[in-house]
N, C-alpha and C. Protein backbone atom coordinates (compact mmCIF):
# COMPACT_ATOMS: atom_id res chain seq x y z
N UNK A 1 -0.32 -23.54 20.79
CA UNK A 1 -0.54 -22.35 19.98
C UNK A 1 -1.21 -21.27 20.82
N UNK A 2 -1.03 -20.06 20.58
CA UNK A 2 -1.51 -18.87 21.43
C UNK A 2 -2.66 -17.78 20.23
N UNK A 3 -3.45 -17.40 20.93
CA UNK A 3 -4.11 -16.79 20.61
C UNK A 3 -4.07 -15.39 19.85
N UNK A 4 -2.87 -15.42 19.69
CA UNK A 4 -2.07 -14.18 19.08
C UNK A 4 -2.20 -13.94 17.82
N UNK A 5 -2.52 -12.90 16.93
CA UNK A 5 -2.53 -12.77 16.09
C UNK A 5 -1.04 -12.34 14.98
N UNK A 6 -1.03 -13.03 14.22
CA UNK A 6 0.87 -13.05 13.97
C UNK A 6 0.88 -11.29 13.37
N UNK A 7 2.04 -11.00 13.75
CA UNK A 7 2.29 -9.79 13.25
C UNK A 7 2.28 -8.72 12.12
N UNK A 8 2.62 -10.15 11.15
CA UNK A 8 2.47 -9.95 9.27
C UNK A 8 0.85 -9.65 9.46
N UNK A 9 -0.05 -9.95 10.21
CA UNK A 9 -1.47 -9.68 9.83
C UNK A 9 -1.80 -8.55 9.95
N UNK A 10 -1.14 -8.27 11.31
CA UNK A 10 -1.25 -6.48 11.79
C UNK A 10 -0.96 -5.39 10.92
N UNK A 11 0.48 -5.75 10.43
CA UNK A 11 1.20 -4.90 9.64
C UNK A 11 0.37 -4.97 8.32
N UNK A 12 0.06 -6.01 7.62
CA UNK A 12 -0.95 -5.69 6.77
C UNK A 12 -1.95 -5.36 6.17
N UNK A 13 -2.88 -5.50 7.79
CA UNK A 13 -4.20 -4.69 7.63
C UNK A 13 -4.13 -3.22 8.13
N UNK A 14 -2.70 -2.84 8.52
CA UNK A 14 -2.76 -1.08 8.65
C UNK A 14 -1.98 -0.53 7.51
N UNK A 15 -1.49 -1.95 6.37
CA UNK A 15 -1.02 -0.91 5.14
C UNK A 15 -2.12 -0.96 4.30
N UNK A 16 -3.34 -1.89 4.22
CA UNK A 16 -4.31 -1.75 3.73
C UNK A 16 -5.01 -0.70 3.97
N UNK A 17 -4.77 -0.08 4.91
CA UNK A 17 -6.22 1.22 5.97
C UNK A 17 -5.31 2.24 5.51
N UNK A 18 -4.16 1.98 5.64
CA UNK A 18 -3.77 3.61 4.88
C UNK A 18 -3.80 3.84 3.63
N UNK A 19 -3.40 2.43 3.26
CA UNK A 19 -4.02 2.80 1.34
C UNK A 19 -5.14 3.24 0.92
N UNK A 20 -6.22 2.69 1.58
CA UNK A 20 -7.58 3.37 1.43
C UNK A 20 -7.77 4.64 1.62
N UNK A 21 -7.39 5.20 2.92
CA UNK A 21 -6.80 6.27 3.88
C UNK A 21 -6.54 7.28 2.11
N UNK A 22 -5.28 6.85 1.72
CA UNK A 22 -4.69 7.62 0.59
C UNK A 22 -5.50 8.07 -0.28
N UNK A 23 -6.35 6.85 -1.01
CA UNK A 23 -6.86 6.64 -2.03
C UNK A 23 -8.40 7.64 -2.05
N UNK A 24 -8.81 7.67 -0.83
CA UNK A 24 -10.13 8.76 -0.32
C UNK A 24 -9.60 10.07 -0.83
N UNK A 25 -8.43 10.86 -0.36
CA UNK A 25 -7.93 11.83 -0.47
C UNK A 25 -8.37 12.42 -1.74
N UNK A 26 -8.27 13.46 -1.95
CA UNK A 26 -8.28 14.78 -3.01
C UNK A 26 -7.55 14.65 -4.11
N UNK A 27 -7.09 14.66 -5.10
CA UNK A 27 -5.82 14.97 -5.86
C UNK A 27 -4.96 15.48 -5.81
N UNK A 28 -4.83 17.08 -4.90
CA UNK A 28 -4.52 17.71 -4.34
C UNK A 28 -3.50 17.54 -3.14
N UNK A 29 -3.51 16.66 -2.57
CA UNK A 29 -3.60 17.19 -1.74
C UNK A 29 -1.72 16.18 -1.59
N UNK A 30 -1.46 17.04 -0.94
CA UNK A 30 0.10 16.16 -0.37
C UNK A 30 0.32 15.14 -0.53
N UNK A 31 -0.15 14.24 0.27
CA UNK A 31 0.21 12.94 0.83
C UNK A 31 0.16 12.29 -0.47
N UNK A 32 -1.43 12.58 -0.86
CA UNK A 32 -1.47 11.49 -2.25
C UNK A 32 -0.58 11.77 -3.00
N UNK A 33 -0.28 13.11 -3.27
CA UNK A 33 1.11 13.24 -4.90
C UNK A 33 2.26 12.71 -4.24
N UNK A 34 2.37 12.55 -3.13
CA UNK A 34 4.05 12.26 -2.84
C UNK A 34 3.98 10.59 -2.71
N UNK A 35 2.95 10.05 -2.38
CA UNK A 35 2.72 8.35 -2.03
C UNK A 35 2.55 8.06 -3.52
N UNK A 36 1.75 8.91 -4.79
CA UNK A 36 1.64 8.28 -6.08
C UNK A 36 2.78 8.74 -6.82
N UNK A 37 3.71 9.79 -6.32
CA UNK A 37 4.89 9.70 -6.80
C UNK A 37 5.78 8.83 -7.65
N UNK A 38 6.99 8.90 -8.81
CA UNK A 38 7.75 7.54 -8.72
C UNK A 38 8.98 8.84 -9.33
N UNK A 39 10.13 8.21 -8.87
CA UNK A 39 11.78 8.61 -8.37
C UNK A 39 12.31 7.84 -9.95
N UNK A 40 13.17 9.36 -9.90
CA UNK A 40 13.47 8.87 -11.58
C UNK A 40 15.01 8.09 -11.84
N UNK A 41 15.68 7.83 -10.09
CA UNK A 41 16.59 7.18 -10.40
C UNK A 41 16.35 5.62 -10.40
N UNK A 42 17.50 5.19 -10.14
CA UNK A 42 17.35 3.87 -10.19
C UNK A 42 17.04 3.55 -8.50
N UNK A 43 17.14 2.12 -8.57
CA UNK A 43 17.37 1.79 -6.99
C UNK A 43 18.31 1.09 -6.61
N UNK A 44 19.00 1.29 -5.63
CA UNK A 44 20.13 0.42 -5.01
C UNK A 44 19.88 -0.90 -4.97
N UNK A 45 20.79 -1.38 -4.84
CA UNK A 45 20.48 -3.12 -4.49
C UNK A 45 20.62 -3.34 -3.20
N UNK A 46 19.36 -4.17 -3.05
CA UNK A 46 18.81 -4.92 -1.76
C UNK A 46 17.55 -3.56 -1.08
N UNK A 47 17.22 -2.86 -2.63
CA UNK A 47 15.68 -2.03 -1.99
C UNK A 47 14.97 -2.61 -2.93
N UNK A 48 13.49 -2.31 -2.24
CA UNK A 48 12.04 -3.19 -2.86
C UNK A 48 12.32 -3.18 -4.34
N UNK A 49 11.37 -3.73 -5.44
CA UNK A 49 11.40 -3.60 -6.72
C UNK A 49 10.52 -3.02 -6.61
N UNK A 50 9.61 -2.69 -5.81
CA UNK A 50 8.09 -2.39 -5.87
C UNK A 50 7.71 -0.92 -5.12
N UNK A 51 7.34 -0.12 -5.57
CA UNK A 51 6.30 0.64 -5.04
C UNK A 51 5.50 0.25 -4.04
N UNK A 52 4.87 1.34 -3.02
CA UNK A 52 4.35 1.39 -2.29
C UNK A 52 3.10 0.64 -2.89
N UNK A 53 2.67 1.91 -3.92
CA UNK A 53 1.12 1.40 -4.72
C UNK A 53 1.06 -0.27 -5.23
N UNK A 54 2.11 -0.50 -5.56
CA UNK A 54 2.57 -1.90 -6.70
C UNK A 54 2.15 -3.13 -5.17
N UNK A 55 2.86 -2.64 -3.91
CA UNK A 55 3.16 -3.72 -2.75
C UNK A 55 1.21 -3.49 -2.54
N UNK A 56 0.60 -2.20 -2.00
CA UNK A 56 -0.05 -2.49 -1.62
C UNK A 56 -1.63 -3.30 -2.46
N UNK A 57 -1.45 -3.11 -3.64
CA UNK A 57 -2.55 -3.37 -4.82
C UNK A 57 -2.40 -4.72 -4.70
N UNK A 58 -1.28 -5.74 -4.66
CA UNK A 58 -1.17 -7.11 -4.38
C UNK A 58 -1.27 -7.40 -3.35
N UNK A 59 -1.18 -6.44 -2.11
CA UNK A 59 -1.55 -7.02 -0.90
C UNK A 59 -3.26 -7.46 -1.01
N UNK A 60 -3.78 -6.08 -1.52
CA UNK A 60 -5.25 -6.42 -1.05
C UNK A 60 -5.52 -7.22 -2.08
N UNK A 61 -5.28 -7.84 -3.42
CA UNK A 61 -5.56 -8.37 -4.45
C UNK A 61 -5.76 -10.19 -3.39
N UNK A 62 -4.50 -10.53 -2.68
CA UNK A 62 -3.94 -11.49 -2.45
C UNK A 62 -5.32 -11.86 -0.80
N UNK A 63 -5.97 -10.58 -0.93
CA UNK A 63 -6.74 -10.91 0.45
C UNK A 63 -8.21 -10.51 -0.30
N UNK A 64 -8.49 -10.56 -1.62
CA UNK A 64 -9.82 -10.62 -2.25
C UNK A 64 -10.02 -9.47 -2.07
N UNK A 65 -9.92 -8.42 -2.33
CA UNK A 65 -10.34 -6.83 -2.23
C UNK A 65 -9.71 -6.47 -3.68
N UNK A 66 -10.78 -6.40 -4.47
CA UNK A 66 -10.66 -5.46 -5.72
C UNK A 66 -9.97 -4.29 -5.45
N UNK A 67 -8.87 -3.99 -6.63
CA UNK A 67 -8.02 -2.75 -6.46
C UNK A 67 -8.80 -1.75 -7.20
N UNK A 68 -9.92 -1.71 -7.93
CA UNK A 68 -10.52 -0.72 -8.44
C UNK A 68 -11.53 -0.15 -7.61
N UNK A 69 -12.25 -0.92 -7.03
CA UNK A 69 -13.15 -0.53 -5.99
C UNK A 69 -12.46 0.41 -4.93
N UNK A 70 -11.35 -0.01 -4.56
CA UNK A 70 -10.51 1.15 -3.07
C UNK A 70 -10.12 1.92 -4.00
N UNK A 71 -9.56 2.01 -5.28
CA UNK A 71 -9.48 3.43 -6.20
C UNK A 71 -10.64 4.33 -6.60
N UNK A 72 -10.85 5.52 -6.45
CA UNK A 72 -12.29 6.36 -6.71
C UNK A 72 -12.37 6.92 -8.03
């Protein structure tokens, strides 16, 4: 075994840092209205069922980080 940290960890603790990242933000302000956004069509098949917000709230749920606490 190598000392490596597997990749899924990486990728998940920088969608965690930007969610927070988001969640600091203003009301105002861009990023947040377009990331809390939701698209009034449908979705194709073989795209997420889930939202950004939906993926990342179970990410941190699934790693013990209250989703109300990173919400302000």
């Amino acid at each position: 075994m190598s000392n490596q940290v597997p990749i899924t960890e990486i990728i998940e603790q920088k969608q965690l840092k930007w969610y927070g990242h988001v969640q600091r933000m203003s009301a105002d302000a861009l990023t947040k209205r377009v990331a809390g956004s939701k698209v009034g069509s449908k979705r194709r098949v073989g795209r997420p069922g889930k939202t950004m917000d939906q993926r990342d709230e179970e990410l941190a749920l699934k790693r013990g980080k209250l989703v109300n606490k990173l919400k302000p």
